[in-house]
PDB file of N, CA and C in Angstrom:
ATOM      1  N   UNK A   1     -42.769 -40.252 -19.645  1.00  0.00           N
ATOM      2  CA  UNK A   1     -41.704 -40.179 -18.654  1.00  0.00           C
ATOM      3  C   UNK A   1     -41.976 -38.961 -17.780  1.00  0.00           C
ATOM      4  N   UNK A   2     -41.850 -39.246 -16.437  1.00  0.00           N
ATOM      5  CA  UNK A   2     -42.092 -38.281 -15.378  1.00  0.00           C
ATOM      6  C   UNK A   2     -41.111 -37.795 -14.677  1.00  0.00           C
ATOM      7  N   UNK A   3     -40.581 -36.701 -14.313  1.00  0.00           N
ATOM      8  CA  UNK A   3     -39.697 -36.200 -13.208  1.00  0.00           C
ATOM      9  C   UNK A   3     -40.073 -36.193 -12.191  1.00  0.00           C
ATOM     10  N   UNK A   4     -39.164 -37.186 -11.356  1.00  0.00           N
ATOM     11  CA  UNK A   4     -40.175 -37.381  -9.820  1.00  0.00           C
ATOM     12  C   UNK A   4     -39.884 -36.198  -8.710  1.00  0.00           C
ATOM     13  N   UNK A   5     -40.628 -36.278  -8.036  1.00  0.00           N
ATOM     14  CA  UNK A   5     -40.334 -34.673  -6.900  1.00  0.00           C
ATOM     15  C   UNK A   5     -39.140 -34.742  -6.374  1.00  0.00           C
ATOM     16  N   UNK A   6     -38.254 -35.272  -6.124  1.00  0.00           N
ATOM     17  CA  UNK A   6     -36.958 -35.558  -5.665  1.00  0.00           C
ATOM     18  C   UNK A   6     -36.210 -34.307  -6.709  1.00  0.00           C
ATOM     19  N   UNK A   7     -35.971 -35.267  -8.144  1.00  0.00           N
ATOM     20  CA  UNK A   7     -35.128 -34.155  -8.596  1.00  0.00           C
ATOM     21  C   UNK A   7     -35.543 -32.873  -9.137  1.00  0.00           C
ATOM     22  N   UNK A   8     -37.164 -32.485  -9.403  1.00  0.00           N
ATOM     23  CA  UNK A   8     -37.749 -31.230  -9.157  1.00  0.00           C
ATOM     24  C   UNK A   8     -37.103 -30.157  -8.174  1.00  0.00           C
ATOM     25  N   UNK A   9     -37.022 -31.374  -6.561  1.00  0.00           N
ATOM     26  CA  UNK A   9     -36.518 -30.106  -5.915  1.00  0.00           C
ATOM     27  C   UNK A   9     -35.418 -29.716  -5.686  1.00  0.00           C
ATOM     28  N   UNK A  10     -34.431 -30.799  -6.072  1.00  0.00           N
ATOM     29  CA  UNK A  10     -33.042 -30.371  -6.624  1.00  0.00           C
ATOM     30  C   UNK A  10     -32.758 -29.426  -7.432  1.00  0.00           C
ATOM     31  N   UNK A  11     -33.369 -29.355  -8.522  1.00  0.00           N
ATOM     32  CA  UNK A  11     -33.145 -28.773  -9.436  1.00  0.00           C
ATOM     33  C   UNK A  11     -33.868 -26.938  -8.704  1.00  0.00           C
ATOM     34  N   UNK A  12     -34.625 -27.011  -8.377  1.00  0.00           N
ATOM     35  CA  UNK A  12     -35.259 -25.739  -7.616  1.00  0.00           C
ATOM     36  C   UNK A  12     -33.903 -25.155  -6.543  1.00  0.00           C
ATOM     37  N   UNK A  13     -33.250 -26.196  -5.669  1.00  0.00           N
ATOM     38  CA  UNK A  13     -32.405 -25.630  -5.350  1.00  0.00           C
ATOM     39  C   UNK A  13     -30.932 -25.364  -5.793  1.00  0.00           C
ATOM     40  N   UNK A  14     -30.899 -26.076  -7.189  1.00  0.00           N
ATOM     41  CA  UNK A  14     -29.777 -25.601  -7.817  1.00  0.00           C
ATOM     42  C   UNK A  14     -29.831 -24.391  -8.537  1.00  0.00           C
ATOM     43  N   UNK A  15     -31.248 -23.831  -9.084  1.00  0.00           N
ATOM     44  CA  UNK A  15     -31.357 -22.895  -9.479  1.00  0.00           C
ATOM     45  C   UNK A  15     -31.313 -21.675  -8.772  1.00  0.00           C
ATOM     46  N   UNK A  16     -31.534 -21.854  -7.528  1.00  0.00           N
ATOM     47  CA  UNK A  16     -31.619 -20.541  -6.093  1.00  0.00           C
ATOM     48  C   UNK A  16     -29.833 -20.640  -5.999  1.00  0.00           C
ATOM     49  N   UNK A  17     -29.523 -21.809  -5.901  1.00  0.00           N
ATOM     50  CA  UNK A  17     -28.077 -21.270  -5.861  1.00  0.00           C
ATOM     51  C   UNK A  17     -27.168 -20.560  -6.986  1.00  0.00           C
ATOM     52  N   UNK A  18     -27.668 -20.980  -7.952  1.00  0.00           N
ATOM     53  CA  UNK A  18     -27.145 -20.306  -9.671  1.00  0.00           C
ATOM     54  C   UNK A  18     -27.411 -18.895  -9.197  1.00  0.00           C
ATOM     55  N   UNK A  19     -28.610 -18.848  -9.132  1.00  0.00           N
ATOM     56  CA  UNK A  19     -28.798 -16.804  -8.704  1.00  0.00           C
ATOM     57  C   UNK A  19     -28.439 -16.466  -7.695  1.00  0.00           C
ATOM     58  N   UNK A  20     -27.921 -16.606  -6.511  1.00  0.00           N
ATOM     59  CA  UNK A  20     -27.353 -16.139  -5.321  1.00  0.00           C
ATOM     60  C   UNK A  20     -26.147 -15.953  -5.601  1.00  0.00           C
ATOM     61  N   UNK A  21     -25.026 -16.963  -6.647  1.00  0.00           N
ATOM     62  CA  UNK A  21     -23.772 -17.057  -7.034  1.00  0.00           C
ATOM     63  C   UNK A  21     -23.598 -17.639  -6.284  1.00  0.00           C
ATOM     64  N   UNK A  22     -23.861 -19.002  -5.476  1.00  0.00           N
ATOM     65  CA  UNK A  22     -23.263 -19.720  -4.697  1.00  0.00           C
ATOM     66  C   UNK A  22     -23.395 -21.652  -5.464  1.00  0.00           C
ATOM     67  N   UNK A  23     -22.264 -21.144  -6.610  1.00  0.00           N
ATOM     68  CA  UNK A  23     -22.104 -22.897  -6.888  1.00  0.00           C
ATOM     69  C   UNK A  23     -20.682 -22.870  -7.316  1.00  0.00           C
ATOM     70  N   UNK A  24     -20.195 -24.466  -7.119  1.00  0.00           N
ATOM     71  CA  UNK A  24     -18.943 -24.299  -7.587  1.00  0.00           C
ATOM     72  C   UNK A  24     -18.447 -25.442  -8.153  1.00  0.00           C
ATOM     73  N   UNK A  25     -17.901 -25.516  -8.729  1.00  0.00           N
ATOM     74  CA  UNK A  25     -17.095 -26.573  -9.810  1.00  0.00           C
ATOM     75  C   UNK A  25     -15.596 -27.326  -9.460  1.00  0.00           C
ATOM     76  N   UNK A  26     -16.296 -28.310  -8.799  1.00  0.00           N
ATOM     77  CA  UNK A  26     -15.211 -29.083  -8.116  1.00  0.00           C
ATOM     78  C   UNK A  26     -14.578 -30.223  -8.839  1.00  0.00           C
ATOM     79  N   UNK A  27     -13.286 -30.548  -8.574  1.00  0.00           N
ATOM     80  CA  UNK A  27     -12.762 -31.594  -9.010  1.00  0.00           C
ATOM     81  C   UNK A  27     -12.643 -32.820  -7.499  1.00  0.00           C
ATOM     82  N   UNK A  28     -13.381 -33.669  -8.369  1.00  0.00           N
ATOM     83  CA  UNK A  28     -13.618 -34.737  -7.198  1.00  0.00           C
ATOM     84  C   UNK A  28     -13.041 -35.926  -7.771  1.00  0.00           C
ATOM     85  N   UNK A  29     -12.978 -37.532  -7.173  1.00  0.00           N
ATOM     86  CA  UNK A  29     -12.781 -38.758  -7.946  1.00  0.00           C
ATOM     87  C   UNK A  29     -14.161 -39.337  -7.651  1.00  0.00           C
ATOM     88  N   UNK A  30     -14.636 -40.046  -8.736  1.00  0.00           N
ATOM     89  CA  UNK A  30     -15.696 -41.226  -8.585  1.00  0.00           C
ATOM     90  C   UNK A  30     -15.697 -42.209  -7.550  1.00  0.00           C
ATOM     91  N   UNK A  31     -16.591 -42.238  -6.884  1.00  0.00           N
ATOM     92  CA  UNK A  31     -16.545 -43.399  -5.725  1.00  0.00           C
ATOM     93  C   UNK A  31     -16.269 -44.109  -6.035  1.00  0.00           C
ATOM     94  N   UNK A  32     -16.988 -44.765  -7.034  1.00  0.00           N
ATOM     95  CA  UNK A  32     -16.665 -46.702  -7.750  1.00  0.00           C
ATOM     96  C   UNK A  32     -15.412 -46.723  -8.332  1.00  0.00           C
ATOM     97  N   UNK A  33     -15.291 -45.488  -9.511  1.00  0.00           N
ATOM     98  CA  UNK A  33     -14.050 -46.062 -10.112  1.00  0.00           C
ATOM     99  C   UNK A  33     -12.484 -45.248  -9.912  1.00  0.00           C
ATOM    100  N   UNK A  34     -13.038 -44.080  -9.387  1.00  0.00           N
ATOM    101  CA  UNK A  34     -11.897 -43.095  -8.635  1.00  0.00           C
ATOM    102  C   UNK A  34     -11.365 -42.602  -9.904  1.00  0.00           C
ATOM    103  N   UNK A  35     -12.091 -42.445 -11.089  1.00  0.00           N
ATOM    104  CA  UNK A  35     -11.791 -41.226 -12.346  1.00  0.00           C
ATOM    105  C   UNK A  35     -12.023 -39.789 -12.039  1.00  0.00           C
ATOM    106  N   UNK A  36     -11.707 -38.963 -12.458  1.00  0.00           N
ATOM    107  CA  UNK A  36     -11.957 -37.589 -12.046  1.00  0.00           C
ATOM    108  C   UNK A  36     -12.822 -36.895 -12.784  1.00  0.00           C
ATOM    109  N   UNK A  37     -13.626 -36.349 -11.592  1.00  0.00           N
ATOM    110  CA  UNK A  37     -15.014 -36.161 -12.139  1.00  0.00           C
ATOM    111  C   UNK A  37     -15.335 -34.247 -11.918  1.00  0.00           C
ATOM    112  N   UNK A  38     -15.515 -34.103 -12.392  1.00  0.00           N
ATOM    113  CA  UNK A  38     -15.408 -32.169 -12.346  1.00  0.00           C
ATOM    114  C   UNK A  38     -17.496 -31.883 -12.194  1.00  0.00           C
ATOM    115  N   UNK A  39     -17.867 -31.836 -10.864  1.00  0.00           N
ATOM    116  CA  UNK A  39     -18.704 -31.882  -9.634  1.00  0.00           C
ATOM    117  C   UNK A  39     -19.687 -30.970  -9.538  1.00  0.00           C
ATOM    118  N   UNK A  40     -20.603 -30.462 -10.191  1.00  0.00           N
ATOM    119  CA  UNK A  40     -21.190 -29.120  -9.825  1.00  0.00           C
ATOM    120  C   UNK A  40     -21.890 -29.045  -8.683  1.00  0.00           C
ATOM    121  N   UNK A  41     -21.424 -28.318  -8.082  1.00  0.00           N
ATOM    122  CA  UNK A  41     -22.083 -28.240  -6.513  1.00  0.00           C
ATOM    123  C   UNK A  41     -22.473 -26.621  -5.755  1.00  0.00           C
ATOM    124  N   UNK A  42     -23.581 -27.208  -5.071  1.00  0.00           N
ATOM    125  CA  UNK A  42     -24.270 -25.723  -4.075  1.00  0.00           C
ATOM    126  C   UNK A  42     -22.964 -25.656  -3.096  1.00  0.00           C
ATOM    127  N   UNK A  43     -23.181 -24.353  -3.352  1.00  0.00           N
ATOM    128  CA  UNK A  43     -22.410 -23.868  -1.805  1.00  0.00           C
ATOM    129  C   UNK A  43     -23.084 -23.478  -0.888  1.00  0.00           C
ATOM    130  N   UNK A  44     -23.321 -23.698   0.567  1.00  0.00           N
ATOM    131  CA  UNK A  44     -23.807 -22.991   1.470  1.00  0.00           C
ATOM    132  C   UNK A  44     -22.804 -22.645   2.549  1.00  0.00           C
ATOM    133  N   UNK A  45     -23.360 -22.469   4.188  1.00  0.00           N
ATOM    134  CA  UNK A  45     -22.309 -22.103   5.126  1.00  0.00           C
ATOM    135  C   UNK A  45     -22.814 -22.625   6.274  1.00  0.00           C
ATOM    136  N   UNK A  46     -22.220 -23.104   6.831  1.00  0.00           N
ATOM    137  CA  UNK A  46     -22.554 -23.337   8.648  1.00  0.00           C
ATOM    138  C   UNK A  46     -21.554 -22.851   9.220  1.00  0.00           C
ATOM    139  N   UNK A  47     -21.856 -21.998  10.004  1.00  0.00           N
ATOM    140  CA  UNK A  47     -20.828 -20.742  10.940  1.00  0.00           C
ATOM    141  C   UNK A  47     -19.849 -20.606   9.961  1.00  0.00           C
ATOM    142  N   UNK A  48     -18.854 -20.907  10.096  1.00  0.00           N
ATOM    143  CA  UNK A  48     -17.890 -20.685   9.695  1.00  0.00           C
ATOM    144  C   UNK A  48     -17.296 -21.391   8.448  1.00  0.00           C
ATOM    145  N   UNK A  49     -17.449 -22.662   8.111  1.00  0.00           N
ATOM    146  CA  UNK A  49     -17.586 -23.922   7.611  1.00  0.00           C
ATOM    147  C   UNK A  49     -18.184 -23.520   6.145  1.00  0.00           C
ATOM    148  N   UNK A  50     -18.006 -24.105   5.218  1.00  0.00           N
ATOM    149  CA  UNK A  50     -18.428 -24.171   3.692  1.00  0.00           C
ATOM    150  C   UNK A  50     -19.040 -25.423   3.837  1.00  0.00           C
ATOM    151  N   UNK A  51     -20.058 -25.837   2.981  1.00  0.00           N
ATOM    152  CA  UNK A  51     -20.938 -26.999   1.991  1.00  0.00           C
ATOM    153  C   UNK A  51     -20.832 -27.020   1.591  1.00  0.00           C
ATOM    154  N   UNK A  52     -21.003 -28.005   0.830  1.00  0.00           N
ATOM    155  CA  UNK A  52     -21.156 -27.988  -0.983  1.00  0.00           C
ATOM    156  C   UNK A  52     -22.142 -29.653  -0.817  1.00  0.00           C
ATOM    157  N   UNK A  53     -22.717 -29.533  -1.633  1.00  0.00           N
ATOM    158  CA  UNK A  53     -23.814 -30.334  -2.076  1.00  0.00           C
ATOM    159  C   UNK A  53     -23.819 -30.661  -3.750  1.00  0.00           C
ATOM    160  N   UNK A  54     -23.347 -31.910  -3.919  1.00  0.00           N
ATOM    161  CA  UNK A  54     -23.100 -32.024  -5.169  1.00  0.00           C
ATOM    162  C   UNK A  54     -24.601 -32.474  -5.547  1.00  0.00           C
ATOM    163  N   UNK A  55     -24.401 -32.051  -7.315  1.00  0.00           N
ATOM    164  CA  UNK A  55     -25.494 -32.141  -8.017  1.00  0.00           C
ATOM    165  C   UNK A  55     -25.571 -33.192  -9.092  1.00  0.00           C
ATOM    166  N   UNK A  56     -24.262 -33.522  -9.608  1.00  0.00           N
ATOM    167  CA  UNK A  56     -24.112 -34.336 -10.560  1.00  0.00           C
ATOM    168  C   UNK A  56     -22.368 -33.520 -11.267  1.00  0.00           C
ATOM    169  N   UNK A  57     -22.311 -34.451 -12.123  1.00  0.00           N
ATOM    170  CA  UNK A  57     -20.955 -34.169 -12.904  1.00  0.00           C
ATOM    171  C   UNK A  57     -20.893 -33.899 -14.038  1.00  0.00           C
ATOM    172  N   UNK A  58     -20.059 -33.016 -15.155  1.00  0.00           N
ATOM    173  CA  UNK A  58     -20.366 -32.398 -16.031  1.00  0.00           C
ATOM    174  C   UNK A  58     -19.673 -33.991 -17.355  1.00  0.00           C
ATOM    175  N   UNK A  59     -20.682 -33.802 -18.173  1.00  0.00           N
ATOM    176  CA  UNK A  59     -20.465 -35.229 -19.520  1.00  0.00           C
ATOM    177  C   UNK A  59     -18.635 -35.192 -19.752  1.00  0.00           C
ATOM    178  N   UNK A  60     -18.398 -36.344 -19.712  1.00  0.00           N
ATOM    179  CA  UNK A  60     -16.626 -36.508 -20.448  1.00  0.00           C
ATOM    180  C   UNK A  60     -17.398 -36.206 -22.160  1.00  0.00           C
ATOM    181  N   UNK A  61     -16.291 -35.604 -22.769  1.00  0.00           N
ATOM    182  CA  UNK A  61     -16.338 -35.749 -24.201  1.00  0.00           C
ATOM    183  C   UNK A  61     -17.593 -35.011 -25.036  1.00  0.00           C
ATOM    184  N   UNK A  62     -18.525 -35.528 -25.649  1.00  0.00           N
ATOM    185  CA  UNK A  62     -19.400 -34.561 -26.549  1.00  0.00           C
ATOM    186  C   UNK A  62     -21.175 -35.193 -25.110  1.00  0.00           C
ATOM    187  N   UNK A  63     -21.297 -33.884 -24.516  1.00  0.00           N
ATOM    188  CA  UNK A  63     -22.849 -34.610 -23.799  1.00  0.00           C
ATOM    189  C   UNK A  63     -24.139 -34.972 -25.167  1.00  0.00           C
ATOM    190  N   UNK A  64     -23.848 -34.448 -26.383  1.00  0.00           N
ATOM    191  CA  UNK A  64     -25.027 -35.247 -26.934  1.00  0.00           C
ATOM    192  C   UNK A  64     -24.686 -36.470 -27.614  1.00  0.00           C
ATOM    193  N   UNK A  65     -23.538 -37.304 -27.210  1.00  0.00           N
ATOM    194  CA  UNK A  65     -23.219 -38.850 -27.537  1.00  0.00           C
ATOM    195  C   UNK A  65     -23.656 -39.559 -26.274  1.00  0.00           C
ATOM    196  N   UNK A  66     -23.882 -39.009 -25.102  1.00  0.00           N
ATOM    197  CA  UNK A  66     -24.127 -39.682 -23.573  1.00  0.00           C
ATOM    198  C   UNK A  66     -24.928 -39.520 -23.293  1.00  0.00           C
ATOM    199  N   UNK A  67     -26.379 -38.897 -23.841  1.00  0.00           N
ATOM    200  CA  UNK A  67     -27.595 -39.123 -23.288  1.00  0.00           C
ATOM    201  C   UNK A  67     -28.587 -39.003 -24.614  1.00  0.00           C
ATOM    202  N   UNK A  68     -29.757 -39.709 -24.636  1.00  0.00           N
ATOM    203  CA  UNK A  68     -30.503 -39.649 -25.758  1.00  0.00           C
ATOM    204  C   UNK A  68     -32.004 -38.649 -25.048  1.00  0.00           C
ATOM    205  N   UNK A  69     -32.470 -37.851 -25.622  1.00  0.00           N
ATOM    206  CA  UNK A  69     -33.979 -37.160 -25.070  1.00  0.00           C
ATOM    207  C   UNK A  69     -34.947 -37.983 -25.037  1.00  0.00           C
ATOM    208  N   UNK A  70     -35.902 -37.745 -24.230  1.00  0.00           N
ATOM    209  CA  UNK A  70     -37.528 -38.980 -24.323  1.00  0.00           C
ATOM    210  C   UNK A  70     -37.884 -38.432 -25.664  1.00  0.00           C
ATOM    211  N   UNK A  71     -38.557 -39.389 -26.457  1.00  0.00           N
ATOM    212  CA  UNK A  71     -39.188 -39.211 -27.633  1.00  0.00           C
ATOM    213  C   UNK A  71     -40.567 -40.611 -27.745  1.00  0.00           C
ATOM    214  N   UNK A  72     -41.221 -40.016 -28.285  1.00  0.00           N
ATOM    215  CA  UNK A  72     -42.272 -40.888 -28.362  1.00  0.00           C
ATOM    216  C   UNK A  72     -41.859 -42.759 -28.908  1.00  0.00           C
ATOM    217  N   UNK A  73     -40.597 -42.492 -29.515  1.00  0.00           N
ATOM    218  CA  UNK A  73     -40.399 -44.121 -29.888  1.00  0.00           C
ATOM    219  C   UNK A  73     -39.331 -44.420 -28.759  1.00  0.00           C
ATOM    220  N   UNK A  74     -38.616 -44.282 -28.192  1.00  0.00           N
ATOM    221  CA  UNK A  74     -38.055 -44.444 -26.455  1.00  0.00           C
ATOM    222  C   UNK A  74     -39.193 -45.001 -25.711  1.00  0.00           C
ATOM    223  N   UNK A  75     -40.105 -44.486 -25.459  1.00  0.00           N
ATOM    224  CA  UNK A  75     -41.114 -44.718 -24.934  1.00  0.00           C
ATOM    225  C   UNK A  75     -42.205 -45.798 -25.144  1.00  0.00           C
ATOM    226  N   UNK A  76     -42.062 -46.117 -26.767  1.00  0.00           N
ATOM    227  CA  UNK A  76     -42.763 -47.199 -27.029  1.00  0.00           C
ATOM    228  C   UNK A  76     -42.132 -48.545 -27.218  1.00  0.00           C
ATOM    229  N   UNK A  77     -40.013 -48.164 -26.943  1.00  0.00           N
ATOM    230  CA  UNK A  77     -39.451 -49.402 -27.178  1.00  0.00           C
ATOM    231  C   UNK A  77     -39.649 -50.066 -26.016  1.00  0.00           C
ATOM    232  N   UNK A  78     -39.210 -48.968 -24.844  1.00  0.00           N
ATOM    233  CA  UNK A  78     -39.668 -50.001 -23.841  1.00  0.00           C
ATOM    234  C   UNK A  78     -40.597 -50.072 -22.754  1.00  0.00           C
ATOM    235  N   UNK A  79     -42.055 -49.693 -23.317  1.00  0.00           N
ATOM    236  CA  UNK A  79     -42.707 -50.813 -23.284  1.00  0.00           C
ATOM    237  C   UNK A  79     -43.511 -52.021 -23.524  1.00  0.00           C
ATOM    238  N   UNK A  80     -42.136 -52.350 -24.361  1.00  0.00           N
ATOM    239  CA  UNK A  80     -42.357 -53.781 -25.074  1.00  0.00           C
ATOM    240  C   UNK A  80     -41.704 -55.088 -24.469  1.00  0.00           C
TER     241      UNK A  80
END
């Protein structure tokens, strides 16, 4: 499994924003289902104006029940 350059450079600029102190933790709703989703996002500025650039949303409930790690048998289930 590969990380494609897309979220490499996301992640490069989420980390420049972690050290500048410019991120923030928003409460947003889900597009599709309009649940409330708590947002981690870059902050930047245009003149006067705030950004924010969301990054993704933080796990409901326990995050190691919602995602499993690559492991060599992940990898060999599917590709079968």
């Amino acid at each position: 499994m590969s990380i494609p350059d897309h979220a490499r450079a996301n992640f490069q600029t989420l980390l420049h924003a972690a050290a500048d102190g410019n991120l923030a933790l928003m409460e947003c709703a889900d597009a599709a289902t309009g649940e409330t989703r708590y947002v981690i996002c870059a902050v930047g500025r245009d003149g006067a104006d705030f950004l924010f650039k969301p990054f993704g949303h933080l796990a409901d409930g326990n995050p190691y029940d919602a995602y499993v790690p690559p492991s060599e048998n992940l990898s060999d289930e599917s590709a079968s």
